[in-house]
Protein backbone atom coordinates (compact mmCIF):
# COMPACT_ATOMS: atom_id res chain seq x y z
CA UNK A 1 -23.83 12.69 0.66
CA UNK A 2 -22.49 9.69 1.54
CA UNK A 3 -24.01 9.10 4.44
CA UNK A 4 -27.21 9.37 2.97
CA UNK A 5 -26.11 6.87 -0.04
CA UNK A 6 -25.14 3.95 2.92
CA UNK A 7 -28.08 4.69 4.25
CA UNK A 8 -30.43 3.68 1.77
CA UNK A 9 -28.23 0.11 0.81
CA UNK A 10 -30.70 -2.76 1.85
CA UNK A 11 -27.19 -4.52 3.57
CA UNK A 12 -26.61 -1.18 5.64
CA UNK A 13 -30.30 -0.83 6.83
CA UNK A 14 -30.63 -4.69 8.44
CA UNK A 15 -26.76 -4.60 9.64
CA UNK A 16 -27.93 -1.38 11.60
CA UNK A 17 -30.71 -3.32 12.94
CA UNK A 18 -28.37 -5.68 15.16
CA UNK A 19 -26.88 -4.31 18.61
CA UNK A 20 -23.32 -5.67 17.42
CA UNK A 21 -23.44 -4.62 14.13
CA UNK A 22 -24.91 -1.01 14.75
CA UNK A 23 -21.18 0.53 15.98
CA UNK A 24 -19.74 -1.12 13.17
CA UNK A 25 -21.81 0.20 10.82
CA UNK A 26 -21.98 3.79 12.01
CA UNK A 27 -18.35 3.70 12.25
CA UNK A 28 -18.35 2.86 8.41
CA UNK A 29 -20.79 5.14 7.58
CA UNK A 30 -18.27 8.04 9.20
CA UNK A 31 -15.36 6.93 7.86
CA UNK A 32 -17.16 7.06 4.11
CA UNK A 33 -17.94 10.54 4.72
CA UNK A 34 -14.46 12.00 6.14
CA UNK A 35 -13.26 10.01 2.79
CA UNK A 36 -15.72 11.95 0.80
CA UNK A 37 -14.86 15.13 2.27
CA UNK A 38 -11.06 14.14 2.69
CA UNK A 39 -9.59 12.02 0.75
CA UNK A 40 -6.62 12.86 0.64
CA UNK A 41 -6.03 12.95 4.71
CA UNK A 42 -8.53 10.23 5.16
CA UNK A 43 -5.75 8.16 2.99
CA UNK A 44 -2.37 9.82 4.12
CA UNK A 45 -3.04 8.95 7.74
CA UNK A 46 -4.59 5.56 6.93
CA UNK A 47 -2.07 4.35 4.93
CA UNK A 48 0.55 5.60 7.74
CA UNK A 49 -1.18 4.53 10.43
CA UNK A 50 -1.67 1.22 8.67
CA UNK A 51 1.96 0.41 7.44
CA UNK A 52 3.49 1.25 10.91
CA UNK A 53 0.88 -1.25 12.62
CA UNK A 54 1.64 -3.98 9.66
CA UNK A 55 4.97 -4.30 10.14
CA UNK A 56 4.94 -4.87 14.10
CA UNK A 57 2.72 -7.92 13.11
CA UNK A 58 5.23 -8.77 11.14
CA UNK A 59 7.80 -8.86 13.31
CA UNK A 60 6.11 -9.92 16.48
CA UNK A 61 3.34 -12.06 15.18
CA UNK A 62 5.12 -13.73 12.14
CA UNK A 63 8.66 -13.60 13.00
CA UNK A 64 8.01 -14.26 16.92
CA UNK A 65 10.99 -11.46 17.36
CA UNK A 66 11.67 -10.95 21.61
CA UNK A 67 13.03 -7.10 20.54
CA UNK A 68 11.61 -4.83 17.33
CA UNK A 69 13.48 -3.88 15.09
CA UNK A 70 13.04 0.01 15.06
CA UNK A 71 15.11 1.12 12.11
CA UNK A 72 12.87 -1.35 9.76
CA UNK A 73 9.71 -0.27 11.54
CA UNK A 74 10.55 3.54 10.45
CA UNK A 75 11.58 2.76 7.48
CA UNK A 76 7.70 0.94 6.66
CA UNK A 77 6.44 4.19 8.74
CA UNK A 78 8.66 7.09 6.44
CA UNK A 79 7.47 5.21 3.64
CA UNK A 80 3.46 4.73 4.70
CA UNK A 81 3.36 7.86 4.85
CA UNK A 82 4.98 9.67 2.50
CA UNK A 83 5.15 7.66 -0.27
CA UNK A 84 2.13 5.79 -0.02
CA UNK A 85 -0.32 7.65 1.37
CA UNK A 86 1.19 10.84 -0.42
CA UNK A 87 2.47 10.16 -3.81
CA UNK A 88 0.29 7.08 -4.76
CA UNK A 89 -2.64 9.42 -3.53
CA UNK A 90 -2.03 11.98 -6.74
CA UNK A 91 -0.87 8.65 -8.86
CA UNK A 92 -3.61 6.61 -8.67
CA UNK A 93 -6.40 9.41 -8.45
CA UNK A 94 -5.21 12.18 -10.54
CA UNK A 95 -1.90 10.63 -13.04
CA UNK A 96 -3.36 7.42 -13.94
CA UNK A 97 -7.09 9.33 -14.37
CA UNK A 98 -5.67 11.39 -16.91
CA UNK A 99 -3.71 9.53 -18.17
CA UNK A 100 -6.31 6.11 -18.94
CA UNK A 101 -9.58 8.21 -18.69
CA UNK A 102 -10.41 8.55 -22.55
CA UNK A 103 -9.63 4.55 -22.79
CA UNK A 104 -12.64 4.03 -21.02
CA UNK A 105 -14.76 6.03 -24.03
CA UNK A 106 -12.52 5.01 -26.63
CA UNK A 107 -11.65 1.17 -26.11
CA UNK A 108 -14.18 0.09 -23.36
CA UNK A 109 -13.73 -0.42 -19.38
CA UNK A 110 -11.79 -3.12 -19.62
CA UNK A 111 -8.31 -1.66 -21.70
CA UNK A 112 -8.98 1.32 -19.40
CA UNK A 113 -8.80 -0.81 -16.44
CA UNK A 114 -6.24 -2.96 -17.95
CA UNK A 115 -3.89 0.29 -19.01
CA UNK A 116 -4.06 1.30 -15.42
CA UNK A 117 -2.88 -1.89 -13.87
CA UNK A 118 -0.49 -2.53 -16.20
CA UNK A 119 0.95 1.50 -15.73
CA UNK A 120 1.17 0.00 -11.89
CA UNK A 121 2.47 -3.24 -11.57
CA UNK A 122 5.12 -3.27 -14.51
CA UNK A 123 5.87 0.26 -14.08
CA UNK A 124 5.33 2.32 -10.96
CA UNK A 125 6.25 -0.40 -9.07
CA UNK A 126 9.31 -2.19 -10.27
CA UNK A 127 10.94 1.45 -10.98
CA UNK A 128 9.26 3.58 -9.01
CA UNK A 129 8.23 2.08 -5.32
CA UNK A 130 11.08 -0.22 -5.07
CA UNK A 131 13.90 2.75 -5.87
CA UNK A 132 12.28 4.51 -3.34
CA UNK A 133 11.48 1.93 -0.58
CA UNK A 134 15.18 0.86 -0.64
CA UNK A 135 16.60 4.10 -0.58
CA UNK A 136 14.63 5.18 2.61
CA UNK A 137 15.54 1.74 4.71
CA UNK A 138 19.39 2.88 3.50
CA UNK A 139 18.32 6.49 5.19
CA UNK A 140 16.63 4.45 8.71
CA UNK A 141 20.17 2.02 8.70
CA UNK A 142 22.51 5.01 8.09
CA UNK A 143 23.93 3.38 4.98
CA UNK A 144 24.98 4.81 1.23
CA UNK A 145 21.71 5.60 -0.17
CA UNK A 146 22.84 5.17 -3.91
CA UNK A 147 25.04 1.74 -2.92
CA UNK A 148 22.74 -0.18 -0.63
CA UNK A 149 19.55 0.71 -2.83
CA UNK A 150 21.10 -0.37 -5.54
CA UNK A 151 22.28 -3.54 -4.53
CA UNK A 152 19.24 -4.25 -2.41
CA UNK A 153 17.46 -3.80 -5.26
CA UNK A 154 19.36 -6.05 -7.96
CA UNK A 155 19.81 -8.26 -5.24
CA UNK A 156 15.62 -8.98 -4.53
CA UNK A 157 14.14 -7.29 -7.36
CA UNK A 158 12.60 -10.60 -9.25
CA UNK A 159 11.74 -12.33 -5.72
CA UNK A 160 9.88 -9.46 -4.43
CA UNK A 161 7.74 -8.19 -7.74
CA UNK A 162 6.50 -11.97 -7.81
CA UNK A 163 4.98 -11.83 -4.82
CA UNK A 164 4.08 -8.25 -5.26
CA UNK A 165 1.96 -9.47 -8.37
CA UNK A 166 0.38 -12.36 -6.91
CA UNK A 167 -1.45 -9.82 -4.23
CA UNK A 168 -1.90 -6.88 -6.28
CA UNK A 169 -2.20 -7.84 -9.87
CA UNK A 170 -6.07 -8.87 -9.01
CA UNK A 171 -6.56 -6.10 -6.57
CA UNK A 172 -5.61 -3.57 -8.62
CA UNK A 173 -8.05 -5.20 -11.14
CA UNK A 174 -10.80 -4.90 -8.22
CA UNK A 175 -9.51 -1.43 -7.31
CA UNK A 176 -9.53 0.39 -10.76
CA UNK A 177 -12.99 -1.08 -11.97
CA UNK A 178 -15.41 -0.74 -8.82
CA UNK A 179 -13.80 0.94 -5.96
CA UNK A 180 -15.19 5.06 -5.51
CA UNK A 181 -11.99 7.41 -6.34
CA UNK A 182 -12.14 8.53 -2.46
CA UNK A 183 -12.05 5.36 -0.95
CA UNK A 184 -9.45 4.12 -3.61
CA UNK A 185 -6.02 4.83 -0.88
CA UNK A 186 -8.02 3.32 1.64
CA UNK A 187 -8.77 0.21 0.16
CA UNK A 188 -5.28 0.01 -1.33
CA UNK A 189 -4.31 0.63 2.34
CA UNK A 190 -6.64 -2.18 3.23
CA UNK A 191 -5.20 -4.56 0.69
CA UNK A 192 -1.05 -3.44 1.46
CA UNK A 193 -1.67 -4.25 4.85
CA UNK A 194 -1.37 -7.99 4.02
CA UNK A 195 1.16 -7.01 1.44
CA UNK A 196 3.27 -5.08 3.77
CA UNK A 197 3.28 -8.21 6.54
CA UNK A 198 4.81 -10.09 3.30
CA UNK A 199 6.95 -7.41 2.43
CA UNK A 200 8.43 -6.87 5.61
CA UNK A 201 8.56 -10.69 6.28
CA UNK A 202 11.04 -10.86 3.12
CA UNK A 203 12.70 -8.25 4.32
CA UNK A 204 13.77 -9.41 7.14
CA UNK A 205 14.99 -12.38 5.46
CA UNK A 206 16.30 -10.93 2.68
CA UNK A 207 18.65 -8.89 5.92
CA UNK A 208 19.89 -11.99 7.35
CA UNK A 209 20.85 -13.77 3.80
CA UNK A 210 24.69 -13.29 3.02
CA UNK A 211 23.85 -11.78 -0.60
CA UNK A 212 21.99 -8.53 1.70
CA UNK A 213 23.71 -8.31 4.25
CA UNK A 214 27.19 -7.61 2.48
CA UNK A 215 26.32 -3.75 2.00
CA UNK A 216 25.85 -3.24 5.41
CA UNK A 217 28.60 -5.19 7.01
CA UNK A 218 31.25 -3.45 4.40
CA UNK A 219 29.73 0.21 5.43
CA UNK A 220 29.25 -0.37 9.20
């Protein structure tokens, strides 16, 4: 059990000791074993939860916005949870494990690990995550899903993956060599939730430059 694991840390044992700490602690020690049992909730509703929250910071922390915008905050929510917290659930767990696995007997941890980041950050992401992020904000804005995606994207492709890289390049280094497969969407959830702020931040803009905002006054 997991529970029983956390227990037994020497960190875990004097952080329980403290009357501030304790609630903190225990609420860890739960969380680790609903990941256990369910990882695959435990990360869809983390992840959802966690994008939806990430972006109102965005706009109301970091942007200072008087009135949300909702269409952008459902298109961070749609894609929390679906995307993230479904699809890279069964990529990063189950795809990439088979696929990089027999590196890690073959070549040693670090190709393994390597493989898996590059398979991520030059890959999934650039043709994968992007395609589909811009293709649900045209759904939220009630725009051409084939036009605006596509022009989004050539529009703030090489902008966005550099900044992508410079937060997840060394996470994912951090994620695929010592984070537990079950907490693996949660701390990628912990991690985006600084990398959605960014990404929304750009976003918004990305919106109010003349080179974006061309699909949507030509369709409204």
């Amino acid at each position: 059990m997991v529970r029983g694991t956390l227990r037994l840390a020497p960190w875990v044992q004097k952080a329980s000791q403290s009357m501030f700490l304790r609630p903190f602690v225990d609420s860890a020690i739960w969380y680790s074993d609903v990941a256990k049992k369910r990882p695959f909730i435990t990360g869809f509703i983390t992840t959802g939860f966690k994008t939806t929250a990430a972006d109102i910071f965005a706009q109301k922390v970091m942007e200072r916005r008087e009135e949300m915008d909702w269409r952008r905050n459902a298109t961070f929510t749609a894609f929390g949870f679906m995307y993230l917290g479904g699809f890279q659930y069964f990529l990063y767990n189950k795809v990439f494990q088979r696929l990089c696995h027999h590196l890690k007997y073959t070549h040693g941890q670090t190709v393994a690990v390597g493989s898996k980041v590059f398979l991520d950050q030059a890959l999934h992401h650039p043709f994968m995550y992007f395609p589909v992020f811009y293709s649900i904000k045209a759904l939220a804005y009630n725009q051409p899903v084939y036009e605006y995606a596509t022009t989004k994207y050539k529009n703030e492709i090489w902008d966005t993956v550099r900044a992508l890289w410079c937060v997840w390049v060394p996470a994912q280094v951090i994620n695929f060599s010592v984070v537990p497969m079950h907490f693996r969407i949660p701390y990628v959830a912990g991690v985006s939730f600084l990398w959605t702020v960014i990404l929304s931040v750009m976003q918004g803009i990305f919106d109010t430059s003349s080179k974006s905002a061309v699909v949507i006054e030509e369709v409204d």
